[in-house]
N, C-alpha and C. Protein backbone atom coordinates (compact mmCIF):
# COMPACT_ATOMS: atom_id res chain seq x y z
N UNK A 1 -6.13 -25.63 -23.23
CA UNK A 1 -6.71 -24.81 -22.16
C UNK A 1 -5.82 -23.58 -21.93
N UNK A 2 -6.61 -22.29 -21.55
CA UNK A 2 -5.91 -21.28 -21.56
C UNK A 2 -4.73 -21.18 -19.51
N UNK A 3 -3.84 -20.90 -20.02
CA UNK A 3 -3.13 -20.29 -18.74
C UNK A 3 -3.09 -18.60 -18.30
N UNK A 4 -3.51 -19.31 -17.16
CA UNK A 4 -4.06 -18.17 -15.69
C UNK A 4 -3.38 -17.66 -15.13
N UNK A 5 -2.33 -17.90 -14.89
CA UNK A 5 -1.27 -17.72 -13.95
C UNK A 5 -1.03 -16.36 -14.19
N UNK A 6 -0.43 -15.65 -15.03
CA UNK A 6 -0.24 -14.22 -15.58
C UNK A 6 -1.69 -13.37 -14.61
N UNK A 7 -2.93 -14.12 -15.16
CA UNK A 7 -3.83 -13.24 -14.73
C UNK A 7 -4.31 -13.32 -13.01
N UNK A 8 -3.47 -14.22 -12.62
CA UNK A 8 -3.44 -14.38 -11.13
C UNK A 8 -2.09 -13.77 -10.75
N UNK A 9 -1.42 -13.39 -10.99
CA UNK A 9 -0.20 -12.50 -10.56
C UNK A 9 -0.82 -11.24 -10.69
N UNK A 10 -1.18 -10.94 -11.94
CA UNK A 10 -1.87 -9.52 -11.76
C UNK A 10 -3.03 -9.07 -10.74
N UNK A 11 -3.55 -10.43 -10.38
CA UNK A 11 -4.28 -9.80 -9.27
C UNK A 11 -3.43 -9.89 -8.10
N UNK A 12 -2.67 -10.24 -7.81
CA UNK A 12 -2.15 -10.57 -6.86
C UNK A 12 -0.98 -9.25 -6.47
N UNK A 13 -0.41 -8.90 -7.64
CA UNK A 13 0.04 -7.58 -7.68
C UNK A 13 -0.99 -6.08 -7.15
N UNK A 14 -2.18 -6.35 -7.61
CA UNK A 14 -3.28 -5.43 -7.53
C UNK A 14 -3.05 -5.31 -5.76
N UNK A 15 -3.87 -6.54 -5.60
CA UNK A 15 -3.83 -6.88 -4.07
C UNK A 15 -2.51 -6.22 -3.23
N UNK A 16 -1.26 -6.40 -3.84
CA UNK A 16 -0.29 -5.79 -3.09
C UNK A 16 -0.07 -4.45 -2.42
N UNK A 17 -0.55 -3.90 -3.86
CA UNK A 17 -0.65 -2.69 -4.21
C UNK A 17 -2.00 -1.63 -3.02
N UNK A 18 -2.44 -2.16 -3.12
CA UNK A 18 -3.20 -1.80 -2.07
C UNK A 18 -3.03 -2.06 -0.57
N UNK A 19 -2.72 -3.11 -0.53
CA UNK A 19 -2.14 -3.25 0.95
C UNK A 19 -0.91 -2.23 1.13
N UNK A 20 0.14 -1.91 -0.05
CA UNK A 20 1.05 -0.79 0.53
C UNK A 20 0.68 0.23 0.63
N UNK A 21 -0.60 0.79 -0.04
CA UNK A 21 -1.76 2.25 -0.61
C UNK A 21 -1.79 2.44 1.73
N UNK A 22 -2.65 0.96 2.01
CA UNK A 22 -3.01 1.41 3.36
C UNK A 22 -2.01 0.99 4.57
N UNK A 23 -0.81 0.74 4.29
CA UNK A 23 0.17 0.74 5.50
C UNK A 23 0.36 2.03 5.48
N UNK A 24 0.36 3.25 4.29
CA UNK A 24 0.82 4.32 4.56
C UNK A 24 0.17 5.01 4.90
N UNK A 25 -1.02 5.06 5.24
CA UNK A 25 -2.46 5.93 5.82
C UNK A 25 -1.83 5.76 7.28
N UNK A 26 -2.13 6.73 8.17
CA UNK A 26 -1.78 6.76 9.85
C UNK A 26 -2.81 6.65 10.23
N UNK A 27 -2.90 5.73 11.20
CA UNK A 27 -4.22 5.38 11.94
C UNK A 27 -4.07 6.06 13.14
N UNK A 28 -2.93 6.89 13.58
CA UNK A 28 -2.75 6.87 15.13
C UNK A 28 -1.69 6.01 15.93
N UNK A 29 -1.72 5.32 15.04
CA UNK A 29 -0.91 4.19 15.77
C UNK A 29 0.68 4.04 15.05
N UNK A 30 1.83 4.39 16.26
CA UNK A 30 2.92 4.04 15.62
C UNK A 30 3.32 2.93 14.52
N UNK A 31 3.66 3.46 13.28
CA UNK A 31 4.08 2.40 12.18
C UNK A 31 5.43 2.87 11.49
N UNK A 32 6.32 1.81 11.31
CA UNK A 32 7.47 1.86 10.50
C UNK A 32 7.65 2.58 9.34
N UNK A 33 6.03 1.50 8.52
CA UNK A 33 5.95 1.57 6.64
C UNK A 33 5.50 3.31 6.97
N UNK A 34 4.94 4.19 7.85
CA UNK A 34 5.06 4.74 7.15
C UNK A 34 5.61 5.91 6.93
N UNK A 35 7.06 5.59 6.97
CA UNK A 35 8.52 6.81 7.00
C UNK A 35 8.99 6.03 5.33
N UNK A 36 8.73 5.06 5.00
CA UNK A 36 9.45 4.19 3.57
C UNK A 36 9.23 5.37 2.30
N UNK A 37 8.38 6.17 2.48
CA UNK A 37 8.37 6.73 0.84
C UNK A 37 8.82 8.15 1.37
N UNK A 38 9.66 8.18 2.80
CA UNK A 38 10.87 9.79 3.06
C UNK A 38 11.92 9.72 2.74
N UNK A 39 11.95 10.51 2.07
CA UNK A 39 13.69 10.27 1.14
C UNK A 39 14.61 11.63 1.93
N UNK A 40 15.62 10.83 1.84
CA UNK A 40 16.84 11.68 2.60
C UNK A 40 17.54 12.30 1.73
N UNK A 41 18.50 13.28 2.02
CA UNK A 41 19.76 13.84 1.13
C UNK A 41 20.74 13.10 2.03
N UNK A 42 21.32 12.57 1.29
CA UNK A 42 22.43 11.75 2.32
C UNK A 42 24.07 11.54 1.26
N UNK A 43 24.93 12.34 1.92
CA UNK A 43 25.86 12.62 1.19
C UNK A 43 25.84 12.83 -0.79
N UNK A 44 24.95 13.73 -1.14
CA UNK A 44 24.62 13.92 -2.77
C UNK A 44 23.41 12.83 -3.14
N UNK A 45 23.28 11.88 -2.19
CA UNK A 45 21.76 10.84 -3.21
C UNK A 45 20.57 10.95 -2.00
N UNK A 46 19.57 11.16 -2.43
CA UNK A 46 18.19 10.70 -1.94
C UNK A 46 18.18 8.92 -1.45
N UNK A 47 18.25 9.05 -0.03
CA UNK A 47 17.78 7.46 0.55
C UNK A 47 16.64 7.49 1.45
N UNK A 48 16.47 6.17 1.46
CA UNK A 48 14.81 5.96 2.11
C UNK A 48 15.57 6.26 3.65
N UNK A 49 14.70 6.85 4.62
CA UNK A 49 14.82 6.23 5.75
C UNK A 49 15.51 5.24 6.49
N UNK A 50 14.93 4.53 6.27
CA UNK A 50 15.51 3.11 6.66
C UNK A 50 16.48 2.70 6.18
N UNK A 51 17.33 3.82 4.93
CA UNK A 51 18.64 2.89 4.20
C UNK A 51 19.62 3.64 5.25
N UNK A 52 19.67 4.61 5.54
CA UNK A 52 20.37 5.54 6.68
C UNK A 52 19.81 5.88 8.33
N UNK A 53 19.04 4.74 8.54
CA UNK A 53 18.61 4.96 10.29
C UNK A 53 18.08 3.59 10.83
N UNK A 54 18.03 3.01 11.88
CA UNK A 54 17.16 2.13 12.26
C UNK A 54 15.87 2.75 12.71
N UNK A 55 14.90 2.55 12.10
CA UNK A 55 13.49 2.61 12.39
C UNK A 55 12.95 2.03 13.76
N UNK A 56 12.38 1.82 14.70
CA UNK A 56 11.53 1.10 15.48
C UNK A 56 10.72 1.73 16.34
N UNK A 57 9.75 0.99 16.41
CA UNK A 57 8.77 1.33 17.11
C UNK A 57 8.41 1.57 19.25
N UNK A 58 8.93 2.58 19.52
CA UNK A 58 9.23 3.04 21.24
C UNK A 58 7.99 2.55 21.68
N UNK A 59 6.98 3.05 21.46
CA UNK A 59 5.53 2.74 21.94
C UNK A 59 4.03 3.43 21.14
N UNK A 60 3.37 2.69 21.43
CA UNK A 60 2.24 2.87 20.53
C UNK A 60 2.04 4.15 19.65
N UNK A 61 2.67 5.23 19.98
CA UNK A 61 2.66 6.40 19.56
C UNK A 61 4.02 7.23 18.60
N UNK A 62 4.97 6.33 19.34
CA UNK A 62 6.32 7.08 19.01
C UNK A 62 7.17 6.12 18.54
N UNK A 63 7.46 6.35 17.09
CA UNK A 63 8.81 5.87 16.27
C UNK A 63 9.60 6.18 16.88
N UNK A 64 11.11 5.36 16.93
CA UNK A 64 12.60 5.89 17.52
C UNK A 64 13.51 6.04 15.88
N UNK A 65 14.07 6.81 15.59
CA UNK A 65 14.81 6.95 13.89
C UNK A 65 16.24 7.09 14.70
N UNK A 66 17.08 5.81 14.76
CA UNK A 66 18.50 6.18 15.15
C UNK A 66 19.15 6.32 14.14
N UNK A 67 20.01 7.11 13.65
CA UNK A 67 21.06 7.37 12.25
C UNK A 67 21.89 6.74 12.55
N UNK A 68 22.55 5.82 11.80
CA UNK A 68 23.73 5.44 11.40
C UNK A 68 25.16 5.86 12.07
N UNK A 69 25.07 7.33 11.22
CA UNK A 69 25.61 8.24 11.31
C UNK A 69 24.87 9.84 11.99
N UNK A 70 25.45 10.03 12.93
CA UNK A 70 24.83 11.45 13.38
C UNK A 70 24.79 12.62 13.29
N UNK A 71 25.41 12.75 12.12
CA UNK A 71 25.63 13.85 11.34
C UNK A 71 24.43 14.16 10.33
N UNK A 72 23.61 12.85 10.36
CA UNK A 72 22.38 12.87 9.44
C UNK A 72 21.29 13.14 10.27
N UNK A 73 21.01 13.24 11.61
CA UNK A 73 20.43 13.65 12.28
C UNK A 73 19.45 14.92 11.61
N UNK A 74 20.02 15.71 11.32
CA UNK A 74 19.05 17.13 10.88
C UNK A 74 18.70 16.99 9.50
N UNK A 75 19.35 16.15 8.24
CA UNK A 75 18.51 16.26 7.51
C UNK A 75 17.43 15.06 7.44
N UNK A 76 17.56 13.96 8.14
CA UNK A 76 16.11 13.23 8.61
C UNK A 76 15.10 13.40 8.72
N UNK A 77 15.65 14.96 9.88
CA UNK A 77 14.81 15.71 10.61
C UNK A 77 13.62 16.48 9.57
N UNK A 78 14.41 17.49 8.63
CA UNK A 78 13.59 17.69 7.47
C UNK A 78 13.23 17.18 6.23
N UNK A 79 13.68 15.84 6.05
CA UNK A 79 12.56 14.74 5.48
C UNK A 79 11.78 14.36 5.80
N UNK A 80 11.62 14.31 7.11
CA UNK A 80 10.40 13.58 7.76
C UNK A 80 9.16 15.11 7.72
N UNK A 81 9.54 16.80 8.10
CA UNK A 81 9.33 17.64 8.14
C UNK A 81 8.32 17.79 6.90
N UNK A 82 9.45 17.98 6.13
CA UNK A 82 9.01 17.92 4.15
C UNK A 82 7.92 16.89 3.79
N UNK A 83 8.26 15.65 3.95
CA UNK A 83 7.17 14.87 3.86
C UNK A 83 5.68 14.81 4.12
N UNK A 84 5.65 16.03 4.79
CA UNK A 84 3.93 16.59 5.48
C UNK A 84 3.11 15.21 5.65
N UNK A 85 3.66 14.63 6.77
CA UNK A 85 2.92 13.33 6.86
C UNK A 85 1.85 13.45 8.62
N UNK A 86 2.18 14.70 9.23
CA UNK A 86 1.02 15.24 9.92
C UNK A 86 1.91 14.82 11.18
N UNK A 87 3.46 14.25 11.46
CA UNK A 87 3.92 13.43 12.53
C UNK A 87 4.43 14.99 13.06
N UNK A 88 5.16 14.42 14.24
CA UNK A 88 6.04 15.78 15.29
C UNK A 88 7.23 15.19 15.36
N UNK A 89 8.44 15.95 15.28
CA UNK A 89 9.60 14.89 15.59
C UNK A 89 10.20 16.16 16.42
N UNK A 90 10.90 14.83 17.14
CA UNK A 90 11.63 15.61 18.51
C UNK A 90 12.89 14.97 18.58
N UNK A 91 14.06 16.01 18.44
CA UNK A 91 15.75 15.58 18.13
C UNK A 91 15.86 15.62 19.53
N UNK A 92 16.88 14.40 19.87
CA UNK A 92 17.29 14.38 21.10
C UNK A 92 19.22 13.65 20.78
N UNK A 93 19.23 13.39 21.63
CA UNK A 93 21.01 12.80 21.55
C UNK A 93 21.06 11.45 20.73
N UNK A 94 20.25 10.68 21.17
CA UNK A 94 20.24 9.21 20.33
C UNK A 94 20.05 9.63 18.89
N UNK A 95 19.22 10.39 18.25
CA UNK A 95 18.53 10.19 17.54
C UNK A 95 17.22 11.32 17.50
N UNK A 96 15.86 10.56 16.44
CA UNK A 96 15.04 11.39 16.62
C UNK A 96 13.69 10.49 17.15
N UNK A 97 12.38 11.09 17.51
CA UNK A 97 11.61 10.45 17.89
C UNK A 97 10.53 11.25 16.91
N UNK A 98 9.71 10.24 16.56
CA UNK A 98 8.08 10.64 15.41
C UNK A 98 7.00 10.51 16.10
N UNK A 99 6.43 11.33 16.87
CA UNK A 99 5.21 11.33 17.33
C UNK A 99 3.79 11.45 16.78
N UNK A 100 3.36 10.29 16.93
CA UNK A 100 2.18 10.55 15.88
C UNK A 100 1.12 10.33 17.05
N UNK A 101 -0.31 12.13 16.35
CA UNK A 101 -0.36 12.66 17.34
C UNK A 101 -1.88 11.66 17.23
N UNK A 102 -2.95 12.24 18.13
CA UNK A 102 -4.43 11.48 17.99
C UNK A 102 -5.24 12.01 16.54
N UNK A 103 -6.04 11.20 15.65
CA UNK A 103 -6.56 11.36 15.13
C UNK A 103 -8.04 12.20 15.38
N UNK A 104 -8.03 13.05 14.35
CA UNK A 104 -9.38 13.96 14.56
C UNK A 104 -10.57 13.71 14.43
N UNK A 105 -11.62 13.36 14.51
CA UNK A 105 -12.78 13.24 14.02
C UNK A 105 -13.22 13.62 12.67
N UNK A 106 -12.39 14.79 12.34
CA UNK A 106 -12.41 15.13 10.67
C UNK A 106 -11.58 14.56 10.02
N UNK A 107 -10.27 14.42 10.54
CA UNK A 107 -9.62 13.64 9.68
C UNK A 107 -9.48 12.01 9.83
N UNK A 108 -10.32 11.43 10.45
CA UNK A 108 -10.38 10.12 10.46
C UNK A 108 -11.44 10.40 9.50
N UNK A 109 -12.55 11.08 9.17
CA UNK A 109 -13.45 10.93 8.46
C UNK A 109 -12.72 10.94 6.88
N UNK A 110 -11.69 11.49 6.87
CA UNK A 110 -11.44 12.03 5.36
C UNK A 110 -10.40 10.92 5.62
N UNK A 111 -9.64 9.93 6.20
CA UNK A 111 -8.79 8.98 5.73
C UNK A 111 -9.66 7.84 5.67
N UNK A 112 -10.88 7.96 5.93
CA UNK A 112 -11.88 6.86 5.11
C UNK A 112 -12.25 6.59 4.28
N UNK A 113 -12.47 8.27 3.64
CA UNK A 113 -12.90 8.47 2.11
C UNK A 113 -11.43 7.72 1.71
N UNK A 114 -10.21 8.45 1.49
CA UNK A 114 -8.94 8.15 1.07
C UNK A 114 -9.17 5.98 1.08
N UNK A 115 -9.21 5.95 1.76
CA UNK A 115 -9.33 4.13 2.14
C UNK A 115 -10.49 3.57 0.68
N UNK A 116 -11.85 4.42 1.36
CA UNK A 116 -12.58 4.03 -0.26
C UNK A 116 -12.01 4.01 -1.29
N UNK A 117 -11.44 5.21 -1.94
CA UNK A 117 -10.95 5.81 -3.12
C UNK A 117 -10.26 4.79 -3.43
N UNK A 118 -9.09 4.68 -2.38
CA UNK A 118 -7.87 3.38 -2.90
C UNK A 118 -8.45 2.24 -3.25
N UNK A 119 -9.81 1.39 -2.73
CA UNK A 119 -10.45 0.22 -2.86
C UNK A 119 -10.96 0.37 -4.31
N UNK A 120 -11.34 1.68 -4.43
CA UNK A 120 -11.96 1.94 -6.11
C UNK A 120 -11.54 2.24 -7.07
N UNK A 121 -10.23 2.74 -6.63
CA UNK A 121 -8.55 2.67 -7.79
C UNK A 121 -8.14 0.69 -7.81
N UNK A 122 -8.04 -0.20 -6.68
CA UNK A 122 -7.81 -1.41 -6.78
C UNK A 122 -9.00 -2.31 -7.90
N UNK A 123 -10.27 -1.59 -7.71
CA UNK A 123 -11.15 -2.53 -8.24
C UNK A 123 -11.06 -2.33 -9.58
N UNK A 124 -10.78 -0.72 -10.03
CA UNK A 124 -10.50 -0.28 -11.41
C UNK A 124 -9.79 -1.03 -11.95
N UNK A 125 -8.37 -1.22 -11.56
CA UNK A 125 -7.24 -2.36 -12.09
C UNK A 125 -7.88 -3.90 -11.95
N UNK A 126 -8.40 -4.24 -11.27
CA UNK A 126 -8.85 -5.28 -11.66
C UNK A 126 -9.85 -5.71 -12.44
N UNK A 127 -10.51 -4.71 -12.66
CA UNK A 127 -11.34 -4.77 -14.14
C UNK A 127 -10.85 -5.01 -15.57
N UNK A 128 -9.86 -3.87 -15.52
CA UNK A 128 -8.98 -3.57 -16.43
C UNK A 128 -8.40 -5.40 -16.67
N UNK A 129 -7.73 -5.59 -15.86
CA UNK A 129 -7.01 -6.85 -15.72
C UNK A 129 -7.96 -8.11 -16.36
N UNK A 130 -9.33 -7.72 -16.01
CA UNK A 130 -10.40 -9.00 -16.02
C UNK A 130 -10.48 -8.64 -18.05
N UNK A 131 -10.35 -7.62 -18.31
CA UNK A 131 -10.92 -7.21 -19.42
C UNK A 131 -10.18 -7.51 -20.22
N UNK A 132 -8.35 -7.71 -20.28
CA UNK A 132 -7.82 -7.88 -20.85
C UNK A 132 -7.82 -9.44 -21.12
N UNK A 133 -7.61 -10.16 -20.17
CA UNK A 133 -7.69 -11.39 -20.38
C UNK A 133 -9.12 -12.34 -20.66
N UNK A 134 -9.97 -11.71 -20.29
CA UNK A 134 -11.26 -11.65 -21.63
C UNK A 134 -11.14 -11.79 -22.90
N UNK A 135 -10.34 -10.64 -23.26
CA UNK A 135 -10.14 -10.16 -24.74
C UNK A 135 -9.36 -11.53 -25.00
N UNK A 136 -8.18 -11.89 -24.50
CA UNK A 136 -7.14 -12.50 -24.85
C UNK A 136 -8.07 -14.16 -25.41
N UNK A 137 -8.82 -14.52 -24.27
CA UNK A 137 -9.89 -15.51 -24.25
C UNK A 137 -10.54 -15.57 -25.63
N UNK A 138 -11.30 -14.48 -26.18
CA UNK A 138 -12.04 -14.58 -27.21
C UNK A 138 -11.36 -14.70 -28.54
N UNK A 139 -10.28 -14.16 -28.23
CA UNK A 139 -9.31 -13.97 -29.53
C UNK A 139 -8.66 -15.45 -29.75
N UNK A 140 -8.33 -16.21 -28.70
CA UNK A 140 -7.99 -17.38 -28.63
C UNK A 140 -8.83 -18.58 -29.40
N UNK A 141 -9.94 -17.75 -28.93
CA UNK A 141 -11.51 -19.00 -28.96
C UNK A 141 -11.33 -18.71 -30.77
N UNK A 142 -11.41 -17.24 -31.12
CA UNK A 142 -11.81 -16.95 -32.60
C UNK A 142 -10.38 -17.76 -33.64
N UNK A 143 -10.00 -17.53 -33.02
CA UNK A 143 -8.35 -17.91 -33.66
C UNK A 143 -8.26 -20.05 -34.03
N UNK A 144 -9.60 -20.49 -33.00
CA UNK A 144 -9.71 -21.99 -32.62
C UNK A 144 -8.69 -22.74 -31.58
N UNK A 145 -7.90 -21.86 -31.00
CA UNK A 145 -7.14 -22.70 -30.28
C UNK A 145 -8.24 -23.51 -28.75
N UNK A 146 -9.41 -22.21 -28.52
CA UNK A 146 -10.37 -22.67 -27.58
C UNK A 146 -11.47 -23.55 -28.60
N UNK A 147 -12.04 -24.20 -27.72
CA UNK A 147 -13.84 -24.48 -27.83
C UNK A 147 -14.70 -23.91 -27.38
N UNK A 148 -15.61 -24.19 -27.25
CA UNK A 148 -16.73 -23.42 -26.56
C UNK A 148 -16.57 -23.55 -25.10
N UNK A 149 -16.50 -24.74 -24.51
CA UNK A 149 -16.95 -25.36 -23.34
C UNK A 149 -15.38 -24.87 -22.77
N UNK A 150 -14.23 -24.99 -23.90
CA UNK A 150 -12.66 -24.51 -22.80
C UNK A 150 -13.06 -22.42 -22.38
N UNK A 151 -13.34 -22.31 -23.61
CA UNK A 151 -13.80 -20.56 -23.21
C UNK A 151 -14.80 -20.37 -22.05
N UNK A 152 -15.41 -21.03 -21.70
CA UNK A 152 -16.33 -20.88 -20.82
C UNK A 152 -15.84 -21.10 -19.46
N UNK A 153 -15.13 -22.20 -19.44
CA UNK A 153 -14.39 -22.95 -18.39
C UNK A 153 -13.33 -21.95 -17.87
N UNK A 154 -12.66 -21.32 -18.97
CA UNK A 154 -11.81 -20.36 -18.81
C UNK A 154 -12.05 -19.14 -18.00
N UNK A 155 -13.42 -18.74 -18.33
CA UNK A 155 -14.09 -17.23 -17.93
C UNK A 155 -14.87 -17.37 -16.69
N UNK A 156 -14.91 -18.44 -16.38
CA UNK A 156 -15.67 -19.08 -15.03
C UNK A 156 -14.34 -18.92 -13.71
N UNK A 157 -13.43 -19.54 -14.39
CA UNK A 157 -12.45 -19.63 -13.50
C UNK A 157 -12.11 -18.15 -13.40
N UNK A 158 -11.61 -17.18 -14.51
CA UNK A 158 -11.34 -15.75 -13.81
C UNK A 158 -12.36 -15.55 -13.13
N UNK A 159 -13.34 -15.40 -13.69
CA UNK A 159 -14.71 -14.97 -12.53
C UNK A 159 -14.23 -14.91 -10.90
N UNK A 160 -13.98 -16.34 -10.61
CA UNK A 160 -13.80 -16.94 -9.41
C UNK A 160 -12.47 -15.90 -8.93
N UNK A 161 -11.59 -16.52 -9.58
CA UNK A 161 -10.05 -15.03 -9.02
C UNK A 161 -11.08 -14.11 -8.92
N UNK A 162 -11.73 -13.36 -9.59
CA UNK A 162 -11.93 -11.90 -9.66
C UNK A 162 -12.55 -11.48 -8.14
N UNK A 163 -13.51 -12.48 -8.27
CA UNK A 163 -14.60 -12.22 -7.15
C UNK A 163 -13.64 -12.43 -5.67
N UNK A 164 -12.95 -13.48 -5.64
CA UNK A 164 -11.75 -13.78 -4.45
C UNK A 164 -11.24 -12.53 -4.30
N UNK A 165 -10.53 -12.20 -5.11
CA UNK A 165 -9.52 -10.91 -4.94
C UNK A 165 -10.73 -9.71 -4.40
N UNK A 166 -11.46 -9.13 -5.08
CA UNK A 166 -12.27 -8.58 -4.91
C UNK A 166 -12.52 -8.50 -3.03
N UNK A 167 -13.18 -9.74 -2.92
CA UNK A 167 -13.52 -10.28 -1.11
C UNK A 167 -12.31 -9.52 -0.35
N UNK A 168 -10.76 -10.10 -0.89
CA UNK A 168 -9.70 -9.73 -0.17
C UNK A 168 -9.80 -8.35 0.02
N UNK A 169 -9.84 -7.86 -0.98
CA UNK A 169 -9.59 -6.31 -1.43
C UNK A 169 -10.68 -5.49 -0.05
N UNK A 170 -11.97 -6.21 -0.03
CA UNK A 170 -13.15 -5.54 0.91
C UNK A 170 -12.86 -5.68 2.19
N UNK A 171 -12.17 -6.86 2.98
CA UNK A 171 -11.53 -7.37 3.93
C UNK A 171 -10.81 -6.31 4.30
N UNK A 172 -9.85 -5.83 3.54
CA UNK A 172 -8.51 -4.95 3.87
C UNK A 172 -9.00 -4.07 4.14
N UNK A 173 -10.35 -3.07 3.44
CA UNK A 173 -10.31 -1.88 3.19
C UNK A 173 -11.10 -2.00 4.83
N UNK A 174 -12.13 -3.14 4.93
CA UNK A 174 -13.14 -2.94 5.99
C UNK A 174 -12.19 -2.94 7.18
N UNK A 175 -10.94 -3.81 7.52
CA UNK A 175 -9.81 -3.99 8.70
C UNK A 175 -8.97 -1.91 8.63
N UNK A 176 -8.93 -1.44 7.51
CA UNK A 176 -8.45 -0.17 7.92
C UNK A 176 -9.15 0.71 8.34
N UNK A 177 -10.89 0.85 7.79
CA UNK A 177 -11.61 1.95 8.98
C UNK A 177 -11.40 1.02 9.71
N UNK A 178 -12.03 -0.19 10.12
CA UNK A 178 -11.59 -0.48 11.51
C UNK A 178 -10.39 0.13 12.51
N UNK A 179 -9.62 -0.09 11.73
CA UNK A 179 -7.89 0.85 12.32
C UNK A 179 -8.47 2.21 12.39
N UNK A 180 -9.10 2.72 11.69
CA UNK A 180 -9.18 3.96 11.71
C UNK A 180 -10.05 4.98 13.05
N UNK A 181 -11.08 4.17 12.74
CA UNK A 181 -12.40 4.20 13.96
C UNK A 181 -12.09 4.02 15.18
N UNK A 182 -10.89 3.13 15.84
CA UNK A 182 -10.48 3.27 17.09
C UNK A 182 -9.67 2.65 17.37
C-alpha cells in the first residue's frame, strides 16, 4: 500500500501557508503578525521586528513596538514607514505606537479580492500536489508494486485529504471577509 503521509504534509504545509498569506491582510483590527515580514537595519543586519522590540497589542487599534534598545527607535520607525503597510506610527518616549486606521469601503472591497486570489493560489498548490502524487500512484501501479483495488484505495483516500483541506482552506478564506466586513 502506498504512503500518504508526504502527501498530507504537503497539504498541510499548503494550509499553513495560507493561513500566514491572511494574518498579514489588516482587517482594522490591531495584529502583531502583521509587523513579522518588517525588517530593521539594526546595527549592519536586517531583523524582524520582533527580534529588536516587544510587539503588543494597547487596544483594538494600536500596536505598542517597545525597542530593546532606544536608539532603534527611528529606524523601526522607517521600517514600519517603508513597509507601506497603510499603518500611522506615532514616536513617543516608551517607544512607538502603530495605528491602524478604519478600513474603507474600497479597500475592504479590494482585500477581498486579495483573500480570493490567495484561496486560488492555495487551491493551485494543491492540485499541483494532488497531481503529483497521482502520477507517483500510477507509476507505482505500472511498475506492479500496486493492484488495482490498492490504486484505487489509494486515490480515494487523497481524494478525501484533498476535499478536507480544500473545506479548511474555504473556512479560512470565508472567517477573513468575515474579519473584513466588520
Amino acid at each position: 500500500m502506498i504512503d500518504l503521509k508526504k502527501f498530507k504534509s504537503d497539504l498541510v504545509t499548503v494550509g499553513e501557508w495560507l493561513r500566514k498569506e491572511y494574518a498579514t491582510l489588516r482587517t482594522g483590527k490591531a495584529t502583531p503578525i502583521i509587523l513579522d515580514g518588517v525588517m530593521v537595519e539594526n546595527y549592519g543586519q536586517r531583523m524582524k521586528v520582533n527580534q529588536v522590540a516587544g510587539v503588543t497589542v494597547e487596544d483594538a487599534r494600536t500596536l505598542r513596538v517597545a525597542p530593546w534598545d532606544k536608539s532603534q527607535i527611528q529606524s523601526i520607525e522607517k521600517a514600519i514607514i517603508d513597509a507601506n503597510l497603510g499603518l500611522s506610527v506615532n514616536v513617543d518616549d516608551a517607544g512607538l505606537r502603530v495605528i491602524f486606521p478604519e478600513l474603507t469601503g474600497e479597500r475592504r472591497e479590494s482585500l477581498t479580492k486579495i483573500v480570493r486570489q490567495k484561496l486560488e493560489d492555495a487551491r493551485v498548490s494543491l492540485k499541483k500536489e494532488r497531481e503529483n502524487t497521482k502520477h507517483n500512484i500510477e507509476k507505482m501501479k505500472k511498475a506492479g508494486e500496486l493492484n488495482e483495488d490498492e490504486e484505487n484505495r489509494a486515490k480515494e483516500e487523497m481524494q478525501k485529504m484533498v476535499d478536507e483541506a480544500n473545506k479548511n482552506m474555504e473556512e479560512l478564506a470565508a472567517k477573513k471577509e468575515a474579519e473584513l466586513r466588520g
